[in-house]
Protein backbone atom coordinates (compact mmCIF):
# COMPACT_ATOMS: atom_id res chain seq x y z
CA UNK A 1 12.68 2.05 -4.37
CA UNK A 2 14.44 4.62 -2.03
CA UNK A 3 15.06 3.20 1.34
CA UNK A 4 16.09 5.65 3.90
CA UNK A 5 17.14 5.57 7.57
CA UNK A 6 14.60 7.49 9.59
CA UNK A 7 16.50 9.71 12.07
CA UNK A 8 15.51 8.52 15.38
CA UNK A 9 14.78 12.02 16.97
CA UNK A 10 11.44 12.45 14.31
CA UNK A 11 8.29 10.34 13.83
CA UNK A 12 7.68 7.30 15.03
CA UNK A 13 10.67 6.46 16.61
CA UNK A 14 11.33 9.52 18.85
CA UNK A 15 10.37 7.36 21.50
CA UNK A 16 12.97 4.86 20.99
CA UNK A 17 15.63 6.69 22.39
CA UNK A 18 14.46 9.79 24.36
CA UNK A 19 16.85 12.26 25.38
CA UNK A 20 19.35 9.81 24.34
CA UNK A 21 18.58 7.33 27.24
CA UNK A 22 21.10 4.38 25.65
CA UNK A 23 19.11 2.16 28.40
CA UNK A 24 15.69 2.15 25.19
CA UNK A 25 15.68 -0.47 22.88
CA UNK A 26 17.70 -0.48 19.78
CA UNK A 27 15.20 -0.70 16.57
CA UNK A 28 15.77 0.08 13.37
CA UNK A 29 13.59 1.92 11.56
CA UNK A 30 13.36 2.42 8.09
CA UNK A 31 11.18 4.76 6.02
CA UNK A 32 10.25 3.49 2.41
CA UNK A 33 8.77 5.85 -0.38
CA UNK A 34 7.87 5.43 -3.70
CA UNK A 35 8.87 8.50 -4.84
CA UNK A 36 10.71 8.53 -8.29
CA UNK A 37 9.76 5.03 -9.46
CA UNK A 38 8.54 4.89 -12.63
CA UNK A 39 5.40 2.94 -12.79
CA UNK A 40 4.06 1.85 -15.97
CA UNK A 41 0.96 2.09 -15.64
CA UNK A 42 0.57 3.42 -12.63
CA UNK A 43 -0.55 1.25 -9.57
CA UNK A 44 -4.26 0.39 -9.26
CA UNK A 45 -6.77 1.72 -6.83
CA UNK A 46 -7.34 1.30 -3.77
CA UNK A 47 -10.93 -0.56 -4.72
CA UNK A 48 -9.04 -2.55 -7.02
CA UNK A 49 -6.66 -3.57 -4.05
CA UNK A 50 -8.86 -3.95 -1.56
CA UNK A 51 -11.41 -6.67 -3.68
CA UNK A 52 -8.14 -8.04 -4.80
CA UNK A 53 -6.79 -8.87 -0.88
CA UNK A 54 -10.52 -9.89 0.02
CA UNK A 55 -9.78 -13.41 -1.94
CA UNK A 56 -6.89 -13.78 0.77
CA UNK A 57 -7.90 -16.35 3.51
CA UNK A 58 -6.39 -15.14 6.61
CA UNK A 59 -5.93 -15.96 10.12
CA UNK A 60 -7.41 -13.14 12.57
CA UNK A 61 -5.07 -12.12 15.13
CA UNK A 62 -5.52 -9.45 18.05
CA UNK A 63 -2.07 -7.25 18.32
CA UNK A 64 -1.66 -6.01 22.01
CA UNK A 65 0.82 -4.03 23.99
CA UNK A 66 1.48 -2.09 26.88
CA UNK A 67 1.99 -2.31 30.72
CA UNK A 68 -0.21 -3.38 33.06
CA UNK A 69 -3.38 -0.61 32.83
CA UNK A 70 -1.95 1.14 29.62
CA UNK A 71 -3.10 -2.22 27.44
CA UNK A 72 -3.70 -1.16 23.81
CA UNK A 73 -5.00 -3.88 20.77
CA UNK A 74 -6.22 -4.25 17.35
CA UNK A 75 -7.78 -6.90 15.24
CA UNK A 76 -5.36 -7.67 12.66
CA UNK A 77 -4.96 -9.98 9.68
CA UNK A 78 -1.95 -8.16 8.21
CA UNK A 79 0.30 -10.65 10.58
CA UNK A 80 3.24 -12.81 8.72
CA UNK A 81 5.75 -15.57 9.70
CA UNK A 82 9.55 -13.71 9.36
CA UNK A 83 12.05 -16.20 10.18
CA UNK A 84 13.13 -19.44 12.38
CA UNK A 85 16.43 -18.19 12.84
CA UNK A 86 15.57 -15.95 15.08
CA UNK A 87 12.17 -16.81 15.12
CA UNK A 88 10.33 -13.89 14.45
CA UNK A 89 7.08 -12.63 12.69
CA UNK A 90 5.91 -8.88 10.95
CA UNK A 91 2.40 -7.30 11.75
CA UNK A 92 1.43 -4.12 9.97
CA UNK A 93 -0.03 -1.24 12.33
CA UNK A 94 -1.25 2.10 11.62
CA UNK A 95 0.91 4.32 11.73
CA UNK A 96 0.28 7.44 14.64
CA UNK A 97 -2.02 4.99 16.29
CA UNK A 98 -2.04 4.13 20.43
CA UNK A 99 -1.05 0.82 19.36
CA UNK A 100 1.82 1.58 17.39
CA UNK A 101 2.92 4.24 20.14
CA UNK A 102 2.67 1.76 22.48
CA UNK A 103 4.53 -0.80 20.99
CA UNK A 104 7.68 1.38 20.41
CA UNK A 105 7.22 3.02 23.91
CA UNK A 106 7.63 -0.30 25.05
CA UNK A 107 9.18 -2.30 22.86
CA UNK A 108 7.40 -5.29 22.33
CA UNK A 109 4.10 -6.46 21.41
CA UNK A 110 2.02 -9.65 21.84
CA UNK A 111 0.11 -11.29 19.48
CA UNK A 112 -3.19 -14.14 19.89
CA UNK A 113 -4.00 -15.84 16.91
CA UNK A 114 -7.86 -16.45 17.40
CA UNK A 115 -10.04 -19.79 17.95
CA UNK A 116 -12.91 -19.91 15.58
CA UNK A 117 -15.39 -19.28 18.69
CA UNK A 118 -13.72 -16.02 19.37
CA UNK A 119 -15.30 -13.64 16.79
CA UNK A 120 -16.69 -11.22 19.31
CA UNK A 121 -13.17 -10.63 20.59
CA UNK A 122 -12.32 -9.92 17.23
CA UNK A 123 -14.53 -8.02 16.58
CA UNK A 124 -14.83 -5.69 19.55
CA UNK A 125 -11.13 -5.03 19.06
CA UNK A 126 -12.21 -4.10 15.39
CA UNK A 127 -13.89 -1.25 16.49
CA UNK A 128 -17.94 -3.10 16.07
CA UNK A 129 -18.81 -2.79 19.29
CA UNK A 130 -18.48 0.29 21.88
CA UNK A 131 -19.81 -2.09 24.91
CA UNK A 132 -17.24 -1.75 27.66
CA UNK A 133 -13.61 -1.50 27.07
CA UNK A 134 -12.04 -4.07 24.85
CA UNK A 135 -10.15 -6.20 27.45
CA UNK A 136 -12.71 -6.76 29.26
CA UNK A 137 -14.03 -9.42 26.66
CA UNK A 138 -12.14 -12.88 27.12
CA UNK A 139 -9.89 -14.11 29.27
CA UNK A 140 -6.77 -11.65 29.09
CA UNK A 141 -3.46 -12.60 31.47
CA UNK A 142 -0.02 -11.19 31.29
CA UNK A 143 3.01 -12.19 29.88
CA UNK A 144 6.70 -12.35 31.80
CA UNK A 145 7.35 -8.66 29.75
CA UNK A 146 3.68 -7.53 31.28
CA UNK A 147 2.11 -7.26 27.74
CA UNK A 148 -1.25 -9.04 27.51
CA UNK A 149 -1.67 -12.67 26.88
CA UNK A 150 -5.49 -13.83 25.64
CA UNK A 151 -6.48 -17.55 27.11
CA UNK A 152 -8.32 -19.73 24.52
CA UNK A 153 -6.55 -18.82 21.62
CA UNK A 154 -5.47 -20.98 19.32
CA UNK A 155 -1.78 -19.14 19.40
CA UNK A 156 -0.10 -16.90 21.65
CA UNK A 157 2.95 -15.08 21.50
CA UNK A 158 5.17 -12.60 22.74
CA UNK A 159 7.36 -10.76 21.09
CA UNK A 160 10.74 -8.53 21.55
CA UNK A 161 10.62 -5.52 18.69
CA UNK A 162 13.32 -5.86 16.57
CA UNK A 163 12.91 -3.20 13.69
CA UNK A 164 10.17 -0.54 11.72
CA UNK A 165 9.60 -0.44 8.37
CA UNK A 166 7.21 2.97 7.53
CA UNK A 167 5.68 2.97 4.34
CA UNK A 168 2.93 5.91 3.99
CA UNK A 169 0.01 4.96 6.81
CA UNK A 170 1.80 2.26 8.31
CA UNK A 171 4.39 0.63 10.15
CA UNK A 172 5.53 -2.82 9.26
CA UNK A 173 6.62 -4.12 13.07
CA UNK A 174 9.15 -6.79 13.39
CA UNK A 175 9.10 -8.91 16.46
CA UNK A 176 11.34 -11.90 18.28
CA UNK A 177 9.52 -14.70 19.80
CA UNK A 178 10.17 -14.17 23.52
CA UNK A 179 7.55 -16.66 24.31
CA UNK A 180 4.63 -18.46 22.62
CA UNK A 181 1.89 -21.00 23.58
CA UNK A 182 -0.52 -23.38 21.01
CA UNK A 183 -3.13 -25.41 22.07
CA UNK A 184 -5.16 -27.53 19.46
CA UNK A 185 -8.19 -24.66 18.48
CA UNK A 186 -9.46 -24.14 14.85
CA UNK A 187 -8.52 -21.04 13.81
CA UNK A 188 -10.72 -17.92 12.92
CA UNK A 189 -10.00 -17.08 9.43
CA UNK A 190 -11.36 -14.12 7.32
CA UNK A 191 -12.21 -14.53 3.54
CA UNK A 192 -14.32 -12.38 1.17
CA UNK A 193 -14.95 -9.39 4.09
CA UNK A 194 -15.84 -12.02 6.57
CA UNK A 195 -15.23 -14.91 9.37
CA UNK A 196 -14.84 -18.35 7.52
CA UNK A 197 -13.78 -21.99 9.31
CA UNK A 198 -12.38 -24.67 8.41
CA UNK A 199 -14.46 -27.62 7.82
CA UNK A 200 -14.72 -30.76 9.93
């Protein structure tokens, strides 16, 4: 696979260092392409992916960032444990989208792993409902850094950007536990294109 450092003046990470300002954050940020690989028989479609990944049970997360009054957030299941040393976890963003602006504008990001009695948060922050802006459902404080922190959730965490991985239409973002609260929720999960809960 060719692996390539992005230049930081282009793409996503232009923001990283405007002008040169050595006061930004320092994130790598790597660009990965598939260009030149032989593939055998090719890879398979994207309906082929996309009922294959639907057997994955996953935990629903929302992925926030921003400054107080410039919050942005997704619904997200694409979210990973990295490391303990330093502790540290991966979400996959669009690429070009507010969020993913915002989060190397910034240079952070928080992330709430849901309760299972928080699917309308999810999904208003999936894009199913256009009823009022998306923070104002739940209980949404701030963390230390100012990026948003959702009460009730069964996780909560906040996060210190520590690199970019681009591949095609997204951004793999790689974050440092800054902070983090648990309480003892069931989680949300989604499995086979919707929620699911654990039993008992």
């Amino acid at each position: 696979m060719k692996v390539g450092n992005m230049p930081l003046q282009k793409g996503l990470a232009s923001t990283l260092s405007p002008d040169g300002d050595q006061s930004a954050p320092e994130v790598s940020v790597r660009t990965l392409t598939l260009d030149g690989i032989p593939l055998e028989a090719g890879p398979v479609s994207h309906r082929q992916f996309a009922d294959t990944m639907a057997h994955l049970a996953s935990s629903v997360c929302i992925v926030t960032s921003g400054e107080a009054g410039q919050w942005e957030g997704r619904t997200v299941t694409a979210m990973a444990s990295l490391s303990a040393t330093p502790p540290s976890l991966v979400v996959s963003i669009t690429k070009g989208s507010a969020l993913a602006e915002q989060i190397v504008r910034t240079g952070g990001f928080s992330v709430a792993m849901l309760a299972s009695d928080q699917n309308d948060i999810a999904d208003i922050f999936a894009g199913k409902s256009i009823s009022g802006g998306r923070f104002d459902t739940g209980q949404w404080q701030s963390w230390a850094s100012g990026r948003p922190k959702l009460s009730g959730a069964m996780a909560v965490i906040d996060c210190q950007l520590a690199g970019v991985i681009e591949l095609d239409t997204h951004c793999l973002f790689a974050g440092v536990f800054m902070a983090s609260e648990f309480g003892d929720h069931k989680p949300l999960l989604w499995h086979n294109r919707g929620y699911a809960y654990l039993a008992g």
